[in-house]
PDB file of N, CA and C in Angstrom:
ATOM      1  N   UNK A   1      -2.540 -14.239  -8.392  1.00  0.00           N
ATOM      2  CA  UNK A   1      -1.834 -13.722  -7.224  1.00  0.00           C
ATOM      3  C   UNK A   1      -2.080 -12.213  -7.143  1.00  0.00           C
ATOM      4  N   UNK A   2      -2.094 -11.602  -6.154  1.00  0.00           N
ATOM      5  CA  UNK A   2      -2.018 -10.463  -5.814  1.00  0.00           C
ATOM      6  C   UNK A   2      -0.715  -9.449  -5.921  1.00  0.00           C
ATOM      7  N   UNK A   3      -1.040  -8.402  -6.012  1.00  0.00           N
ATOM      8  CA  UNK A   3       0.329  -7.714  -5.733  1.00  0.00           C
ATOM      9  C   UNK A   3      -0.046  -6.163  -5.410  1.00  0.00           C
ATOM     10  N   UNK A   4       1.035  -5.889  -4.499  1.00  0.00           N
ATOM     11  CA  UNK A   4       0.786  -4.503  -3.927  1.00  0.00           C
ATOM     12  C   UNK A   4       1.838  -4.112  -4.697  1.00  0.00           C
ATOM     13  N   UNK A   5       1.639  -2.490  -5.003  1.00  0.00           N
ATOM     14  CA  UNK A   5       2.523  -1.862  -5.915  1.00  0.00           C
ATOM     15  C   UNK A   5       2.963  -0.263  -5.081  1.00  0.00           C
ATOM     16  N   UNK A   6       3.927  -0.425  -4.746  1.00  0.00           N
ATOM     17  CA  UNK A   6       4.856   0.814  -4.202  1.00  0.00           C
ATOM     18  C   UNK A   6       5.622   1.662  -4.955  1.00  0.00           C
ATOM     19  N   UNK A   7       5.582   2.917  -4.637  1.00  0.00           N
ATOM     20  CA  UNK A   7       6.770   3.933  -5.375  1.00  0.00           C
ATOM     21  C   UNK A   7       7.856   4.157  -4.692  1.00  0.00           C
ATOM     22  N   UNK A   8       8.335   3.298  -5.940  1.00  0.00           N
ATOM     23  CA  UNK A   8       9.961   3.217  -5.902  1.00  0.00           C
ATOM     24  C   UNK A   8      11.065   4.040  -5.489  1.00  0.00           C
ATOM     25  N   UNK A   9      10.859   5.594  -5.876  1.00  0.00           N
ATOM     26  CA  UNK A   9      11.184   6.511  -5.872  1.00  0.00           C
ATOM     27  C   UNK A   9      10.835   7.159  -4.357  1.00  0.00           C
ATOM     28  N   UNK A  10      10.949   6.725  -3.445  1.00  0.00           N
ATOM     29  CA  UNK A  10      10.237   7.467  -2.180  1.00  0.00           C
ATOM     30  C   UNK A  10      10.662   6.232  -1.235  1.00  0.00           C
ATOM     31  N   UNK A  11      11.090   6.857  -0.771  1.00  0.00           N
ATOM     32  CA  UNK A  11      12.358   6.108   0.436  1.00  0.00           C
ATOM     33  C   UNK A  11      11.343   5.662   1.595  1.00  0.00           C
ATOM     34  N   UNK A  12      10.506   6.498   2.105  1.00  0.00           N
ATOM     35  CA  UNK A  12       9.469   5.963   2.512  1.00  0.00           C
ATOM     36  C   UNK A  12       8.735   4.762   2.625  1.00  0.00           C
ATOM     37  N   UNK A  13       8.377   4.882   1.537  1.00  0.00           N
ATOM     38  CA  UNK A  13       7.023   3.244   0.721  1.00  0.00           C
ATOM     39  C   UNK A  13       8.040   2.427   0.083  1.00  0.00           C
ATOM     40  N   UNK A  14       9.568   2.545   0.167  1.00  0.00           N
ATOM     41  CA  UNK A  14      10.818   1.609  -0.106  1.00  0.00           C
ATOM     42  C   UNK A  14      11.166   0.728   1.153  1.00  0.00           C
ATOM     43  N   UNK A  15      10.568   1.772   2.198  1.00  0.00           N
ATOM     44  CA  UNK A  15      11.130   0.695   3.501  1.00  0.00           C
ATOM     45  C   UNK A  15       9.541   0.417   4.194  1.00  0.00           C
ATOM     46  N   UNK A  16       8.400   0.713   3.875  1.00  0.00           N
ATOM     47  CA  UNK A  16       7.549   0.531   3.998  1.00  0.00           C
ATOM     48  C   UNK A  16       7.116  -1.099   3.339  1.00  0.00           C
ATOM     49  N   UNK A  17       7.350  -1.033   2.296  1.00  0.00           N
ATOM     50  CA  UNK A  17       7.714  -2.250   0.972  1.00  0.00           C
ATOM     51  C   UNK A  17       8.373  -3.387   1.913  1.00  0.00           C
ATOM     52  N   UNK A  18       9.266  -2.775   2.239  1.00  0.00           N
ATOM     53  CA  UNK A  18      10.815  -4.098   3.038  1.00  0.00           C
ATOM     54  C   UNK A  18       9.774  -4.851   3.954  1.00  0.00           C
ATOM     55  N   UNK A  19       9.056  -3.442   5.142  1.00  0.00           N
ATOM     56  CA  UNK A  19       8.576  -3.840   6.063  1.00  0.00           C
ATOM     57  C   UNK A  19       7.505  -5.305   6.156  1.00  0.00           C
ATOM     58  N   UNK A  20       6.149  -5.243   4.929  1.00  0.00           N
ATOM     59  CA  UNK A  20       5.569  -5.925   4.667  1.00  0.00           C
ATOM     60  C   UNK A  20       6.032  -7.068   4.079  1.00  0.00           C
ATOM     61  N   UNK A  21       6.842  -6.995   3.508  1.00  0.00           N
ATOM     62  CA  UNK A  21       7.980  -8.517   2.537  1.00  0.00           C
ATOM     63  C   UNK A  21       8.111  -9.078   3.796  1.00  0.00           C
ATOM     64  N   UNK A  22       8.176  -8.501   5.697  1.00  0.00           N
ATOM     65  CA  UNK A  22       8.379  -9.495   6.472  1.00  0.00           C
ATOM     66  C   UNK A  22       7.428 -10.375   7.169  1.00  0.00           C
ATOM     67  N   UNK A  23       6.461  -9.922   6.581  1.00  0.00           N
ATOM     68  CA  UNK A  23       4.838 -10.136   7.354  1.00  0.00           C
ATOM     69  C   UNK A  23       4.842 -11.491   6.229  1.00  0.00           C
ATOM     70  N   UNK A  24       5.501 -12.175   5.391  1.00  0.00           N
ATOM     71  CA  UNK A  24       5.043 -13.238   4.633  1.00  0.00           C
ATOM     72  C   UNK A  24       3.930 -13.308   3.989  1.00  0.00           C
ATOM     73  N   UNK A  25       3.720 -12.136   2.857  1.00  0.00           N
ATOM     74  CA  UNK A  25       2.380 -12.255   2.538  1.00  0.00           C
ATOM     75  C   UNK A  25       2.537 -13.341   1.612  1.00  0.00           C
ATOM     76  N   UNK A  26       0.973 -13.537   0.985  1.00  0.00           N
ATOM     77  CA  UNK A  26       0.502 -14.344  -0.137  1.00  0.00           C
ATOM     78  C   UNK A  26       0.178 -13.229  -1.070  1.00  0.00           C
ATOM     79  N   UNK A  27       1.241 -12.547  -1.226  1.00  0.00           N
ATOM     80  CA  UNK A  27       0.894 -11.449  -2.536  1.00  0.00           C
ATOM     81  C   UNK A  27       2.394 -10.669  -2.919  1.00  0.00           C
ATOM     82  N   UNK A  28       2.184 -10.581  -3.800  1.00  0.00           N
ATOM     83  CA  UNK A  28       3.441 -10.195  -4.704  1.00  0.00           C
ATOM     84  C   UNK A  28       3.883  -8.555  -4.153  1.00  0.00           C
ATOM     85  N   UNK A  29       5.087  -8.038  -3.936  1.00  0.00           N
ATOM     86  CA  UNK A  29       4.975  -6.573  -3.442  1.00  0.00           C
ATOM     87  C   UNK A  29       6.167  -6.214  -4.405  1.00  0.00           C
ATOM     88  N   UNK A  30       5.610  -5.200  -5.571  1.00  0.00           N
ATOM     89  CA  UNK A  30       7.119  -4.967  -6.363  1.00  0.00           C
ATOM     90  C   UNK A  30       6.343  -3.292  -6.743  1.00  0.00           C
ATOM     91  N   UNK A  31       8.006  -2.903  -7.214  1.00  0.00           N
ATOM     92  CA  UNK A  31       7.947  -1.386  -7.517  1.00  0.00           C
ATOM     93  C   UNK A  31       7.009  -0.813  -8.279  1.00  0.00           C
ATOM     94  N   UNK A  32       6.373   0.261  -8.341  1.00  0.00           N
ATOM     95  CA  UNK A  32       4.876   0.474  -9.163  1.00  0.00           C
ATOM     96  C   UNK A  32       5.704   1.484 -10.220  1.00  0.00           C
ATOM     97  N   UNK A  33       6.326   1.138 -11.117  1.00  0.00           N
ATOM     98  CA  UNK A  33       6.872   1.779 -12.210  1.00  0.00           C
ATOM     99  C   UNK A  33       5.942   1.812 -13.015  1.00  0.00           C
ATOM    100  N   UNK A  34       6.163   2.968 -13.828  1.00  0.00           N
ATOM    101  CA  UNK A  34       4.426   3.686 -14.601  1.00  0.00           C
ATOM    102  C   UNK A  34       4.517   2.156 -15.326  1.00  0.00           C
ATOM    103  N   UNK A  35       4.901   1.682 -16.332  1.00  0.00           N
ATOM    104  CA  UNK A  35       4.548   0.635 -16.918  1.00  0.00           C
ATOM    105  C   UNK A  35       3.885  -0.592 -16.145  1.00  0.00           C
ATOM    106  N   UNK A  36       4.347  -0.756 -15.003  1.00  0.00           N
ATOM    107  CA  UNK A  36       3.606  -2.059 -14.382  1.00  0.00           C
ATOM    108  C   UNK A  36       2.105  -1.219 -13.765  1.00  0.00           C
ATOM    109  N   UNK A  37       2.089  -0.040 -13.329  1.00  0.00           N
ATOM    110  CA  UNK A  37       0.825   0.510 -13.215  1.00  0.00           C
ATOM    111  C   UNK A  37      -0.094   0.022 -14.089  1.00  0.00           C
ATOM    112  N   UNK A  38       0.411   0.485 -15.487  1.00  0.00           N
ATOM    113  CA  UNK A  38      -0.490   0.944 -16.298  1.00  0.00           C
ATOM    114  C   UNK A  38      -0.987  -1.059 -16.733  1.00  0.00           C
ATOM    115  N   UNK A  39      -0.125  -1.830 -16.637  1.00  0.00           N
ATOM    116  CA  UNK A  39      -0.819  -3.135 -16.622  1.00  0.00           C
ATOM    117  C   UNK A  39      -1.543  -3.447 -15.838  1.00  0.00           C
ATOM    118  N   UNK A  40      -1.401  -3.407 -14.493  1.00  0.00           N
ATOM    119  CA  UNK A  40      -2.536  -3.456 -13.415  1.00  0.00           C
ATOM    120  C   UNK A  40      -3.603  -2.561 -13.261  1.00  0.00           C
ATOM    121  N   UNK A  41      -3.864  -1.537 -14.671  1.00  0.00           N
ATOM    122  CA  UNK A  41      -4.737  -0.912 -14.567  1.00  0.00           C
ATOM    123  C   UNK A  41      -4.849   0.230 -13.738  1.00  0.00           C
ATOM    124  N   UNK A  42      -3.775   0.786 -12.795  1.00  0.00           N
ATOM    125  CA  UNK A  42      -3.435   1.231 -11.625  1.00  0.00           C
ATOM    126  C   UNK A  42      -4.089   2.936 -12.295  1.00  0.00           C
ATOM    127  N   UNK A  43      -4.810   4.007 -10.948  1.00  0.00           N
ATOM    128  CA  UNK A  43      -4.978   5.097 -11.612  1.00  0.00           C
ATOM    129  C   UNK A  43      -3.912   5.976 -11.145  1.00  0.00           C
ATOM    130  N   UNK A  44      -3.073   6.505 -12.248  1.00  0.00           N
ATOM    131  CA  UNK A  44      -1.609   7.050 -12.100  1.00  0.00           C
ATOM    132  C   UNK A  44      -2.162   7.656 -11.491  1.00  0.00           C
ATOM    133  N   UNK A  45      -3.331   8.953 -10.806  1.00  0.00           N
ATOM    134  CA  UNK A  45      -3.451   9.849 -10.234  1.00  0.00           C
ATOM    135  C   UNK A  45      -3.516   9.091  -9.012  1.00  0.00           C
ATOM    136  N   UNK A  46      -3.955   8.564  -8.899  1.00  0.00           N
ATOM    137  CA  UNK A  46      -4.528   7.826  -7.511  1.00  0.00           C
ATOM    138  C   UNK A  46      -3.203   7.073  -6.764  1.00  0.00           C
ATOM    139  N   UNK A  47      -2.571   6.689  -7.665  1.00  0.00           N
ATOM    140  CA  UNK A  47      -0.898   6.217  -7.078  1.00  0.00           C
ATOM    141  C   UNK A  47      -0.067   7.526  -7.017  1.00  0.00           C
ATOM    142  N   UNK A  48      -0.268   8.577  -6.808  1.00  0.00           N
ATOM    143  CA  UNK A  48       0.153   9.221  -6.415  1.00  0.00           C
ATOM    144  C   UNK A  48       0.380   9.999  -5.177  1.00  0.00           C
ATOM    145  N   UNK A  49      -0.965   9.334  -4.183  1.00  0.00           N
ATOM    146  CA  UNK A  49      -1.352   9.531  -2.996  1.00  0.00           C
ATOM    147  C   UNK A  49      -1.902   8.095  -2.167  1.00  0.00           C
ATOM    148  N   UNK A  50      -1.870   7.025  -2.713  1.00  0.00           N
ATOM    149  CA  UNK A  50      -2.125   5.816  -2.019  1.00  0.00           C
ATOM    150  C   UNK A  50      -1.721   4.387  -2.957  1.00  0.00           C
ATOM    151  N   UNK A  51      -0.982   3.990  -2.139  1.00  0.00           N
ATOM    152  CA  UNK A  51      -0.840   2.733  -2.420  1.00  0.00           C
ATOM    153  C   UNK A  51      -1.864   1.262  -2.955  1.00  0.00           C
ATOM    154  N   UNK A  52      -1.722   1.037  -4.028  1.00  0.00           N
ATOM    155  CA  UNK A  52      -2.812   0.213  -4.508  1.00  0.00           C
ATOM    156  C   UNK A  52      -1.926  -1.360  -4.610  1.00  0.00           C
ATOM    157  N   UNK A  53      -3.331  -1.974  -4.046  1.00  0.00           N
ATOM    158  CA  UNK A  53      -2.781  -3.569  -4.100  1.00  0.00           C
ATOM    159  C   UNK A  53      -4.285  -4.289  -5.046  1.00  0.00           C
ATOM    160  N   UNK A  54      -3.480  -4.265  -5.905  1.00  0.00           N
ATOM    161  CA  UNK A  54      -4.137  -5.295  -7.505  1.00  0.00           C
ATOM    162  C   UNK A  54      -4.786  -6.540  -6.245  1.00  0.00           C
ATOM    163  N   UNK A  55      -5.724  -7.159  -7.222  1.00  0.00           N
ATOM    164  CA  UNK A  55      -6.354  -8.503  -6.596  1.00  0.00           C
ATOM    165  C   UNK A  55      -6.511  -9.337  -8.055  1.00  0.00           C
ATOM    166  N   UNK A  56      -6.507 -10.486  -7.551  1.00  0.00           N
ATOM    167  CA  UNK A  56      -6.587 -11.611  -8.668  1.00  0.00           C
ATOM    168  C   UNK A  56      -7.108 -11.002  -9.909  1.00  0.00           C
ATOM    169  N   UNK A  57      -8.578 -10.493  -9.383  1.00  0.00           N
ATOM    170  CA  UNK A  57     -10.004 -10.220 -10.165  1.00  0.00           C
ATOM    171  C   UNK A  57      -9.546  -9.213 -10.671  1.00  0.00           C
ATOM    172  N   UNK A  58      -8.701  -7.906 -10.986  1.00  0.00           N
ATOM    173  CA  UNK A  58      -7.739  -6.941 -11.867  1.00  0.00           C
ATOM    174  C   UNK A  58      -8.001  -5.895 -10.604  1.00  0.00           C
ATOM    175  N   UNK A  59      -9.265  -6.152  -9.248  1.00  0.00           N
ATOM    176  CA  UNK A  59      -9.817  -4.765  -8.774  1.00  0.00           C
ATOM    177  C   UNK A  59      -8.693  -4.072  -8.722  1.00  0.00           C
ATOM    178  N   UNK A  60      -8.723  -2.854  -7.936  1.00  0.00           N
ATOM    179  CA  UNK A  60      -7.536  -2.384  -7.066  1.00  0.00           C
ATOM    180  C   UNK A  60      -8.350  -1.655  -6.123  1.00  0.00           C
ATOM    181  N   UNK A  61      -7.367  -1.870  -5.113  1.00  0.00           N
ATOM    182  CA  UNK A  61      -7.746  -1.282  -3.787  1.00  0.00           C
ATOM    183  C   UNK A  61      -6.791  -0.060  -3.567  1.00  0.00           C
ATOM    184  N   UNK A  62      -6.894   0.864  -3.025  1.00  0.00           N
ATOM    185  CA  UNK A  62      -5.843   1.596  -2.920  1.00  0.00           C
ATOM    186  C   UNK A  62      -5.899   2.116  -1.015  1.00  0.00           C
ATOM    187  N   UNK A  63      -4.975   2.761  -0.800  1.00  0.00           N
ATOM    188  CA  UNK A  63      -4.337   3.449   0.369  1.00  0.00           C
ATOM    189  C   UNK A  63      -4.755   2.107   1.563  1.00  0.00           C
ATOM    190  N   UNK A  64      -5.566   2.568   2.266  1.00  0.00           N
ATOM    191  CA  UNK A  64      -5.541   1.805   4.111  1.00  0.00           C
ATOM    192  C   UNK A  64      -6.656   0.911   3.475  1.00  0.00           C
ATOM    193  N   UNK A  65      -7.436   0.849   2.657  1.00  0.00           N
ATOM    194  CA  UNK A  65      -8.061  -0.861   2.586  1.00  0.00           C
ATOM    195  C   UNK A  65      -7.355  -1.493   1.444  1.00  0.00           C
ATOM    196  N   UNK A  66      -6.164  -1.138   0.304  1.00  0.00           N
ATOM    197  CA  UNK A  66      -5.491  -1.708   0.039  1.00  0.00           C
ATOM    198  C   UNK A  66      -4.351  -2.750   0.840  1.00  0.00           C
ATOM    199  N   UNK A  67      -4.073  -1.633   1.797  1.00  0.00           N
ATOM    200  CA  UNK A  67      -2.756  -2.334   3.184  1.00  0.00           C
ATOM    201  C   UNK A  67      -3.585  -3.523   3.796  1.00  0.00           C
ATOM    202  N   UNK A  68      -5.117  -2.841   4.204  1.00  0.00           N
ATOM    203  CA  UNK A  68      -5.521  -4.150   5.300  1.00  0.00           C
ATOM    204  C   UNK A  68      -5.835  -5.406   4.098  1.00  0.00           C
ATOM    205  N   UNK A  69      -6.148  -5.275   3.211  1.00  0.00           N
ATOM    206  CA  UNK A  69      -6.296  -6.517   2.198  1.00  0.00           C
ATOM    207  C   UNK A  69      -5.137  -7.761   2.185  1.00  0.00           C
ATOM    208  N   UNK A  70      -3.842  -6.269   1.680  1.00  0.00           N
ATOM    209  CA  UNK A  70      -2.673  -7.143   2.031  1.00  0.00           C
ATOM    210  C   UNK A  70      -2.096  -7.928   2.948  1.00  0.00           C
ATOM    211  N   UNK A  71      -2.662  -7.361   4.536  1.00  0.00           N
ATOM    212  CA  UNK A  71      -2.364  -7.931   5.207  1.00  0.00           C
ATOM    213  C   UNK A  71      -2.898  -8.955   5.721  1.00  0.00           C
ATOM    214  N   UNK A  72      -3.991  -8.913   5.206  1.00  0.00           N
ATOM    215  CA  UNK A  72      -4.932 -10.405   5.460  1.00  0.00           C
ATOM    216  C   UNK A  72      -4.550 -11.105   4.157  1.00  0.00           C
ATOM    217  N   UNK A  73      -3.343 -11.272   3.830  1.00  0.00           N
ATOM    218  CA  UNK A  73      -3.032 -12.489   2.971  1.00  0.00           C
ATOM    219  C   UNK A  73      -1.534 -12.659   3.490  1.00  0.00           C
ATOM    220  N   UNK A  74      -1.333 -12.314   4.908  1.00  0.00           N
ATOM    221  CA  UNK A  74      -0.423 -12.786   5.675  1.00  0.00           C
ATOM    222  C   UNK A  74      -0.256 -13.963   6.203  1.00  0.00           C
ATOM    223  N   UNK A  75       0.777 -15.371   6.250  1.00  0.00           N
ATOM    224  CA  UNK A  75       0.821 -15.978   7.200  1.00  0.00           C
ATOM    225  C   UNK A  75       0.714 -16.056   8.923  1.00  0.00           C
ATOM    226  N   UNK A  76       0.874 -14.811   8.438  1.00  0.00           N
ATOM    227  CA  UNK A  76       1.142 -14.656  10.124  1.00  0.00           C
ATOM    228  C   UNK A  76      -0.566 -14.039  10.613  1.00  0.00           C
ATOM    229  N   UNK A  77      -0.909 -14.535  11.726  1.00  0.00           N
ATOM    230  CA  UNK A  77      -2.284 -14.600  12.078  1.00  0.00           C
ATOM    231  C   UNK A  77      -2.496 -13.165  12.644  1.00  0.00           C
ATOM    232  N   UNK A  78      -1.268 -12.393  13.389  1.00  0.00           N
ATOM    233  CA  UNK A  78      -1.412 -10.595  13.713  1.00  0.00           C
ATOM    234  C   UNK A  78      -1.632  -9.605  12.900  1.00  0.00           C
ATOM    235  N   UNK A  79      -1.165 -10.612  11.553  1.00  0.00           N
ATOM    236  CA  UNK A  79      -1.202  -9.512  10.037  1.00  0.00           C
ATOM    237  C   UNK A  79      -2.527  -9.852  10.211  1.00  0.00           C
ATOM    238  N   UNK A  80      -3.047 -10.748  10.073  1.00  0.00           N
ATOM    239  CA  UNK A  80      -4.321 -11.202   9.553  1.00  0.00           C
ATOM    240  C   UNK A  80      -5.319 -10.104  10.346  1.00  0.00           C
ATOM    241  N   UNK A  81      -5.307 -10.414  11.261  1.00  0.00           N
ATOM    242  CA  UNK A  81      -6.401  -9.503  12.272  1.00  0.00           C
ATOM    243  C   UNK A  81      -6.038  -8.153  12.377  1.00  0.00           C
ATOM    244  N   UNK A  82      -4.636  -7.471  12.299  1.00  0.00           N
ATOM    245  CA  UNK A  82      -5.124  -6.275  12.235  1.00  0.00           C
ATOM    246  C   UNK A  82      -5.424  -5.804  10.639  1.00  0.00           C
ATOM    247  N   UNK A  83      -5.303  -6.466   9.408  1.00  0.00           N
ATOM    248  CA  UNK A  83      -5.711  -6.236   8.136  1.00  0.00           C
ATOM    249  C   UNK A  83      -7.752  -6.072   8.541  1.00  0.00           C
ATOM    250  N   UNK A  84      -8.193  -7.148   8.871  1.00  0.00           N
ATOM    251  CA  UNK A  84      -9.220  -7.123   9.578  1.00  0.00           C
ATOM    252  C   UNK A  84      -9.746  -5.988  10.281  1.00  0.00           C
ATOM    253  N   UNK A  85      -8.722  -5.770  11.339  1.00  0.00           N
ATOM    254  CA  UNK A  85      -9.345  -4.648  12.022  1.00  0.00           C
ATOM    255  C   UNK A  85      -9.353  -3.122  11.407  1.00  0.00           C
ATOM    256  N   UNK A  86      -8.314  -3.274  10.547  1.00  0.00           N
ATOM    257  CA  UNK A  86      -8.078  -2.098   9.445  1.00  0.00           C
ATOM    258  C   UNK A  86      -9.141  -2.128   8.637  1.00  0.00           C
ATOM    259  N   UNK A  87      -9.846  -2.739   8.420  1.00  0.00           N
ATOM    260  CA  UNK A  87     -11.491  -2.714   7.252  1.00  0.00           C
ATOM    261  C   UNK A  87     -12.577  -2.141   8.814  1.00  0.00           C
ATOM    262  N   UNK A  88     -12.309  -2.465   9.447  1.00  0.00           N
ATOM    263  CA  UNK A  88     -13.867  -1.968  10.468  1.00  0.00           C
ATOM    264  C   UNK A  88     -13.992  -0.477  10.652  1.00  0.00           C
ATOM    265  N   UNK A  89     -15.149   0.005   9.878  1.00  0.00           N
ATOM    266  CA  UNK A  89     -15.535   1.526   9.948  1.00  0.00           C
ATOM    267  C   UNK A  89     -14.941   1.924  10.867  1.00  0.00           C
ATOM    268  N   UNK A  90     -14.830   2.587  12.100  1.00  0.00           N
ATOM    269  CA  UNK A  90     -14.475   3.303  12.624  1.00  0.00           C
ATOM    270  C   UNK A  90     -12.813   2.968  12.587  1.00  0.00           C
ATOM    271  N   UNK A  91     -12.265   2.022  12.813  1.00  0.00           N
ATOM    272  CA  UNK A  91     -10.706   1.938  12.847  1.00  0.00           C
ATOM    273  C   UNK A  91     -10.073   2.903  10.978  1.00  0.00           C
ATOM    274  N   UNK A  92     -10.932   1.972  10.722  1.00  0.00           N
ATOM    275  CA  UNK A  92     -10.425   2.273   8.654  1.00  0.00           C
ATOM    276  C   UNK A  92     -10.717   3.894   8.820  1.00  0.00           C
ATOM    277  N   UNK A  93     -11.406   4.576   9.655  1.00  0.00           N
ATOM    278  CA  UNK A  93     -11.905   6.302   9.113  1.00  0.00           C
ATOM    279  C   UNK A  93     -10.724   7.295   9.831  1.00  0.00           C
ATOM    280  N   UNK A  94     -10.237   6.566  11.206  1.00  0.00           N
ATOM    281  CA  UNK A  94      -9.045   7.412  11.837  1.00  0.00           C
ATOM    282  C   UNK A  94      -7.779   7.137  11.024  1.00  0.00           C
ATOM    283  N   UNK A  95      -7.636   5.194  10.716  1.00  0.00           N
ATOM    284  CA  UNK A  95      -6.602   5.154   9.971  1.00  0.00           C
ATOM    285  C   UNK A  95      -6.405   5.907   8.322  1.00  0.00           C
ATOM    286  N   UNK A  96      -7.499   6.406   7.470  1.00  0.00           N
ATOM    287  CA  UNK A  96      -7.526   7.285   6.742  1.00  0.00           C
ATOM    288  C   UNK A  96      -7.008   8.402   6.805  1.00  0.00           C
ATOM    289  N   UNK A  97      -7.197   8.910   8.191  1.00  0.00           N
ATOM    290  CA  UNK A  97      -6.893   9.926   8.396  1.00  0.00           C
ATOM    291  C   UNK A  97      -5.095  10.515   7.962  1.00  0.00           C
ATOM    292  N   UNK A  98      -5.056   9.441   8.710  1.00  0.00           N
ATOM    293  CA  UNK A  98      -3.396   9.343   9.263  1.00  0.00           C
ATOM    294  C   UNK A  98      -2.687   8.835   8.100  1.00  0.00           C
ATOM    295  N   UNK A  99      -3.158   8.186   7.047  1.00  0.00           N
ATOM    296  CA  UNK A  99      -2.735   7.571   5.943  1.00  0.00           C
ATOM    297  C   UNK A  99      -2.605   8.766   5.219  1.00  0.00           C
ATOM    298  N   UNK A 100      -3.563   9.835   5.217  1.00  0.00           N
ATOM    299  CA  UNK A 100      -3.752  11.015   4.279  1.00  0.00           C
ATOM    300  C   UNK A 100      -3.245  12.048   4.629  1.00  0.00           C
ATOM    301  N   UNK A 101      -2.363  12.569   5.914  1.00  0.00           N
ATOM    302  CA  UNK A 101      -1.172  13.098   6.394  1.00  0.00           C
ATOM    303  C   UNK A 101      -0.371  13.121   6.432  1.00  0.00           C
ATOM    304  N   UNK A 102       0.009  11.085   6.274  1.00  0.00           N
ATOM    305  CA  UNK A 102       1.879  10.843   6.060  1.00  0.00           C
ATOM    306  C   UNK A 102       1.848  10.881   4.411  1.00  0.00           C
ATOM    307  N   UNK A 103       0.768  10.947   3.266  1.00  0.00           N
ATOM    308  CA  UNK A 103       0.953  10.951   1.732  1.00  0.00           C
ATOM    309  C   UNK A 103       0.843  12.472   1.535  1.00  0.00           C
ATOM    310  N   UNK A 104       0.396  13.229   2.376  1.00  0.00           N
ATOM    311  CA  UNK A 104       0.416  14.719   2.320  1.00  0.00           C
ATOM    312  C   UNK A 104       1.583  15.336   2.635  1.00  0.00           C
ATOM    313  N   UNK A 105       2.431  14.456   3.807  1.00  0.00           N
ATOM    314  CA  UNK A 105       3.848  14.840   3.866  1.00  0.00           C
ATOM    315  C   UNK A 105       5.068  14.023   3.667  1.00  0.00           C
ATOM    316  N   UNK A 106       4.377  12.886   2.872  1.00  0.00           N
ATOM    317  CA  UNK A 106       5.927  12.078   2.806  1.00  0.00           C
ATOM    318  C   UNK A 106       6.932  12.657   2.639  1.00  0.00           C
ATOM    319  N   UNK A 107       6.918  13.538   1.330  1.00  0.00           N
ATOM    320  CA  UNK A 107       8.458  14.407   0.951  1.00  0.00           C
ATOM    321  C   UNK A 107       9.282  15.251   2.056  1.00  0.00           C
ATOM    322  N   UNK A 108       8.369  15.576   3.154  1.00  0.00           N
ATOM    323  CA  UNK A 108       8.966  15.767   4.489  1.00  0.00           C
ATOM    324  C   UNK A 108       9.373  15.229   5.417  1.00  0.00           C
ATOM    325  N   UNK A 109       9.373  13.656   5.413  1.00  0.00           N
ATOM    326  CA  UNK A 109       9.458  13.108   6.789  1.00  0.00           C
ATOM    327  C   UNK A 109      10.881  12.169   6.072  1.00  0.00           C
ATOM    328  N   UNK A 110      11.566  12.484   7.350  1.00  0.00           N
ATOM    329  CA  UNK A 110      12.712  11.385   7.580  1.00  0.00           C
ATOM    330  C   UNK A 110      12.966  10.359   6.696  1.00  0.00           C
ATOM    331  N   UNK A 111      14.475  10.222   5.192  1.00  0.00           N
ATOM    332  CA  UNK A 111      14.521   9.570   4.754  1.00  0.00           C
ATOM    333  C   UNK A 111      13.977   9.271   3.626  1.00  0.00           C
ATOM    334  N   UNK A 112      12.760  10.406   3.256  1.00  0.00           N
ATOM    335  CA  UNK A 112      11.958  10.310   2.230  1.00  0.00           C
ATOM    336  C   UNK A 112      12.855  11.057   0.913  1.00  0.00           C
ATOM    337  N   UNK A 113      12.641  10.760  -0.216  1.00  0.00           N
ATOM    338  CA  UNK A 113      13.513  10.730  -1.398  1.00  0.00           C
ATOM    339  C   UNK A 113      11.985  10.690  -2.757  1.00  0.00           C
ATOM    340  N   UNK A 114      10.688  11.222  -2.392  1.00  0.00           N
ATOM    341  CA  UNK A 114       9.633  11.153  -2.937  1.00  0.00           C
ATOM    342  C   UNK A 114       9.809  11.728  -4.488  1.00  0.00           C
ATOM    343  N   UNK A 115       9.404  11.418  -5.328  1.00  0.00           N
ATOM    344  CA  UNK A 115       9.784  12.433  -6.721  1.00  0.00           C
ATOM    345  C   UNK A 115       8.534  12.495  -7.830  1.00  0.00           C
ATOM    346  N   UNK A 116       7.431  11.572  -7.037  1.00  0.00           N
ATOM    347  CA  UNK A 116       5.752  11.802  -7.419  1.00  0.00           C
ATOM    348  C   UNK A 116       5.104  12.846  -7.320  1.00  0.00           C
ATOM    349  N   UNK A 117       5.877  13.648  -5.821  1.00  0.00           N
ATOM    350  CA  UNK A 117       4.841  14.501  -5.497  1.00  0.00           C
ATOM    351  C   UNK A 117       5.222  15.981  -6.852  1.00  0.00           C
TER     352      UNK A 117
END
């Protein structure tokens, strides 16, 4: 099974977390506490700025092709396609963008409680 791993600590990627638990994935979504990192192999530096979702095979994916992975192991067929459309070069290079602005300012935005950065 899969599992995406979120920081706990950041109110943010806590309701970010909730959000995806509603999309019905086929993958496990639990708190990325250094110890479960460090079993999934996770690179503490790298979870510090993007979200990594483990795959069967130990890979990890991290930030916006970690999310679209996840979301193509959605029941739901909208997850599916925009996980999809989230891997196609040009969508995946703007959504980078924007992925690497809200992890540049999580500790600023609304609700955030971050304690990584």
């Amino acid at each position: 099974m899969s599992t995406l791993l979120f920081d706990p600590d950041c109110g943010l990627c806590t309701r970010a977390a909730a959000l995806l638990r509603r999309l019905d994935l086929r993958a496990d979504i639990e708190p990325g506490w250094r110890e479960e990192l460090i079993v999934h192999g996770v690179d503490l530096r790298r979870f510090e700025r993007a979200i990594p979702f483990v795959l069967p095979t130990g890979q990890v994916a991290y930030g916006v092709v970690g999310i679209a992975l996840a979301l193509k192991t959605s029941h739901k067929r909208w997850a599916r396609g925009t996980g999809v459309l989230l891997l196609f070069r040009p969508v995946r290079k703007v959504a980078e963008k924007i992925y690497g602005w809200v992890a540049d300012h999580r500790g600023q935005l609304p609700g955030s409680t971050c304690s990584m950065r």
